[in-house]
N, C-alpha and C. Protein backbone atom coordinates (compact mmCIF):
# COMPACT_ATOMS: atom_id res chain seq x y z
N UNK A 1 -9.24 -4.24 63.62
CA UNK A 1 -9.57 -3.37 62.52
C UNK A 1 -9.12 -4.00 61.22
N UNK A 2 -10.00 -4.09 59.92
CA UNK A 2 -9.63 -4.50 58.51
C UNK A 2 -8.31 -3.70 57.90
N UNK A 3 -8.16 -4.67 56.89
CA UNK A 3 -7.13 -3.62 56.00
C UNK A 3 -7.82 -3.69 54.57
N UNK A 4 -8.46 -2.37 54.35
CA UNK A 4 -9.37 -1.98 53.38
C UNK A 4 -8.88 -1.54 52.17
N UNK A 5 -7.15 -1.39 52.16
CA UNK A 5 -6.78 -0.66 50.60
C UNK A 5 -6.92 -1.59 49.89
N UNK A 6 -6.72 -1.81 48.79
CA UNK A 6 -6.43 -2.96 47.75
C UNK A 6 -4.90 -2.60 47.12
N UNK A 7 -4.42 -3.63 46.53
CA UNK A 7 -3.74 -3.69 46.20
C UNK A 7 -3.15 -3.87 44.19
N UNK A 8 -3.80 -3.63 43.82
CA UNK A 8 -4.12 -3.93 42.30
C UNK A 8 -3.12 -3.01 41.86
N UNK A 9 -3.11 -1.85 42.06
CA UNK A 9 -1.96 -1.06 42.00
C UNK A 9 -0.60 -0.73 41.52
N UNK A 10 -0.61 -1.58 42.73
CA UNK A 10 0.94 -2.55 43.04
C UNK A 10 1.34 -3.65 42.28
N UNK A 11 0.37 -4.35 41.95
CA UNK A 11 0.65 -5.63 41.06
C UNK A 11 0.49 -5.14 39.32
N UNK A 12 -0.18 -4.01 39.24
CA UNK A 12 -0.20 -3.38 37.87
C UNK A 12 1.54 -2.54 37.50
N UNK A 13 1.74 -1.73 38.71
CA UNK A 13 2.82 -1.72 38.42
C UNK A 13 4.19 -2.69 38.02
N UNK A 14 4.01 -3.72 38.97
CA UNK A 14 5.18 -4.76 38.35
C UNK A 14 4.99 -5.14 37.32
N UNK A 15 3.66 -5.51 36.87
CA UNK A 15 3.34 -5.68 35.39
C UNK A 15 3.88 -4.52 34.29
N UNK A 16 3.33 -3.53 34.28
CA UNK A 16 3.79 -2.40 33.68
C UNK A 16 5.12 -2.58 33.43
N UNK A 17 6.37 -2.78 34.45
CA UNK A 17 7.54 -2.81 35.09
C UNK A 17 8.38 -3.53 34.03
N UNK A 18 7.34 -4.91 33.90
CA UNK A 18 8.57 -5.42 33.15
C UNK A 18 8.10 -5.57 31.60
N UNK A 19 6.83 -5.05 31.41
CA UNK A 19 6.18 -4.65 29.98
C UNK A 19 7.32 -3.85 29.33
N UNK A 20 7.64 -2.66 30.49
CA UNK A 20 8.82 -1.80 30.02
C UNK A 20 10.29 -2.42 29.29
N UNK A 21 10.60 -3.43 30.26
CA UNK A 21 11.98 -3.94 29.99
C UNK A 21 11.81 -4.94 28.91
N UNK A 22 10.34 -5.15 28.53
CA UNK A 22 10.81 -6.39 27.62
C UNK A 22 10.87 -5.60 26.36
N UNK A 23 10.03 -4.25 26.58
CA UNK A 23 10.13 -3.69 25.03
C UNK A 23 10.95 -2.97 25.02
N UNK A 24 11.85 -2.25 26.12
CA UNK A 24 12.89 -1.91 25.65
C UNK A 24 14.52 -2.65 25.12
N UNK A 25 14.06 -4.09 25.76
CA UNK A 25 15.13 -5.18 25.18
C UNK A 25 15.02 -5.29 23.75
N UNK A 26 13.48 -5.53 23.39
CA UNK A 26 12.91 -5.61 21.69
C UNK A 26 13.44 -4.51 21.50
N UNK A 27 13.84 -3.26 21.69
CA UNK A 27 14.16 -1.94 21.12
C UNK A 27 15.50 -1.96 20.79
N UNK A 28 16.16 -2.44 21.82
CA UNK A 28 17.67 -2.55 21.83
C UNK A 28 18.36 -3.37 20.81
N UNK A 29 17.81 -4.77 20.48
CA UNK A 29 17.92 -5.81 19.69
C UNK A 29 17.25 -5.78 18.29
N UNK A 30 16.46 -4.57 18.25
CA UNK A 30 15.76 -4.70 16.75
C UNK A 30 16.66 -3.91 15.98
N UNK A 31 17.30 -2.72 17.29
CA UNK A 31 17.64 -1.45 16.54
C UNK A 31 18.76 -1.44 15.90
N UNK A 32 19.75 -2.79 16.74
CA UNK A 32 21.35 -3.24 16.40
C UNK A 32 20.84 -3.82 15.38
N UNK A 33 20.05 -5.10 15.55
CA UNK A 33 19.79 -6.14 14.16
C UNK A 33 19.83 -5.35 12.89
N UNK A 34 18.74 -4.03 13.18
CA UNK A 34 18.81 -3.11 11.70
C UNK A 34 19.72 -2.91 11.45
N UNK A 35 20.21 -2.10 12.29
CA UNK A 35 21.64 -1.22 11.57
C UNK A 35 22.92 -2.18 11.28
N UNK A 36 22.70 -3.38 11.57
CA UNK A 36 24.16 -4.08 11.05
C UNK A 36 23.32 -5.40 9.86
N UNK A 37 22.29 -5.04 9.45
CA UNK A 37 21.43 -5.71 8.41
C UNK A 37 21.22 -4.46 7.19
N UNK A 38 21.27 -3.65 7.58
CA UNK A 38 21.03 -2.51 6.93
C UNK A 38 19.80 -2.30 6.68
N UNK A 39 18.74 -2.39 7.51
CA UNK A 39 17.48 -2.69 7.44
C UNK A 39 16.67 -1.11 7.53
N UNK A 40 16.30 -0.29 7.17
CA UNK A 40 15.89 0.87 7.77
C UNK A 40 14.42 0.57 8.44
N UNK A 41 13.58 -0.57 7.84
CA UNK A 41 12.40 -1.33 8.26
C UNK A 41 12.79 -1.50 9.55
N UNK A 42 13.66 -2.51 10.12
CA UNK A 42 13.92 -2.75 11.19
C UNK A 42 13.90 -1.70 12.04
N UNK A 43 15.14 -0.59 11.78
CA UNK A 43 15.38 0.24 12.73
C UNK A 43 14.33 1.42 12.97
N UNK A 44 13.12 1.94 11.88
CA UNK A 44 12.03 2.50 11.88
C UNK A 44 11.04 1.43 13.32
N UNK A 45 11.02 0.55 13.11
CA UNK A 45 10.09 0.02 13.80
C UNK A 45 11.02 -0.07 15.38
N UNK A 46 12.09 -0.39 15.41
CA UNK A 46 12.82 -0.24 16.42
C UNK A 46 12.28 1.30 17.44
N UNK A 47 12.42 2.39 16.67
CA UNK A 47 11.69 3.83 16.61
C UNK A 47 10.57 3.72 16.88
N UNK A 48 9.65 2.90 16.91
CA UNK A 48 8.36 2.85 16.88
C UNK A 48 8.08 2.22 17.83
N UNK A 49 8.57 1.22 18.81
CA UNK A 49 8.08 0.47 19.69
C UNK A 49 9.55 1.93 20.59
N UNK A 50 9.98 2.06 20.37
CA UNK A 50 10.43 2.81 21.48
C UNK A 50 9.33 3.82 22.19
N UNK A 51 8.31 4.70 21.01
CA UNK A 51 7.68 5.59 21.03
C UNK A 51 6.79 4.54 22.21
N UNK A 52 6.04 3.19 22.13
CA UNK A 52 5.72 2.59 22.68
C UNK A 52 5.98 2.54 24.40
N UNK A 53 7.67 2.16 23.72
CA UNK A 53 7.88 2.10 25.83
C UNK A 53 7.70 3.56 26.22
N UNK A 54 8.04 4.30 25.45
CA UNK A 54 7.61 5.74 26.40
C UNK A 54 6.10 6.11 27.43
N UNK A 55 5.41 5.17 26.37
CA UNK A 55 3.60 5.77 26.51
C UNK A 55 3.63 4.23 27.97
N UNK A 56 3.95 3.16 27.64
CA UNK A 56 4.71 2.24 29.18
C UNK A 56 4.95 3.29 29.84
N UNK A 57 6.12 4.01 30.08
CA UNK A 57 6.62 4.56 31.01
C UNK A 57 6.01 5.62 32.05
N UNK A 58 5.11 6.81 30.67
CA UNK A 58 4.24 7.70 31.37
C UNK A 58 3.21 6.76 32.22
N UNK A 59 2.62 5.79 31.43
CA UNK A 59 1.55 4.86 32.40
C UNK A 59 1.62 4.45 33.77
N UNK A 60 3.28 4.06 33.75
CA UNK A 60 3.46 3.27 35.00
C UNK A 60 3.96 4.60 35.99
N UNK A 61 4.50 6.04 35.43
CA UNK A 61 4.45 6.95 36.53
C UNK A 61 3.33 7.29 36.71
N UNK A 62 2.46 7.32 36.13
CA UNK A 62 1.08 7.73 36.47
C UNK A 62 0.49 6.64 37.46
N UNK A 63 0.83 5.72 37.75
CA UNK A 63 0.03 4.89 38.56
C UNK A 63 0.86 5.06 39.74
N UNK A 64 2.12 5.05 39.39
CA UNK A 64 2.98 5.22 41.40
C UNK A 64 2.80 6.92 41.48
């Protein structure tokens, strides 16, 4: 007998996976850089790619 599922899924999720971690590293590192630069640019956009990993996050629960 075949094995008929596919797997795309699965490999979208690991993708997704670490889409997450890299922008929440960029989040982590933009948001310190601001606030000890005194940047409010920085830390706004820091805010802004966070809003980002969130819409990552719903995606990748929506797929598992």
């Amino acid at each position: 007998m075949g094995h008929s599922h596919d797997h795309s899924a699965a490999l979208t999720g690991r993708r997704l996976s670490l889409s997450i971690f890299i922008t929440l590293s960029f989040v982590v590192i933009e948001g310190i850089t601001g606030y000890f630069a005194h940047s409010l640019s920085l830390v706004s956009d820091a805010g802004h790619n966070l809003a980002d990993a969130f819409a990552l996050i719903f995606s990748w629960y929506g797929i598992r």
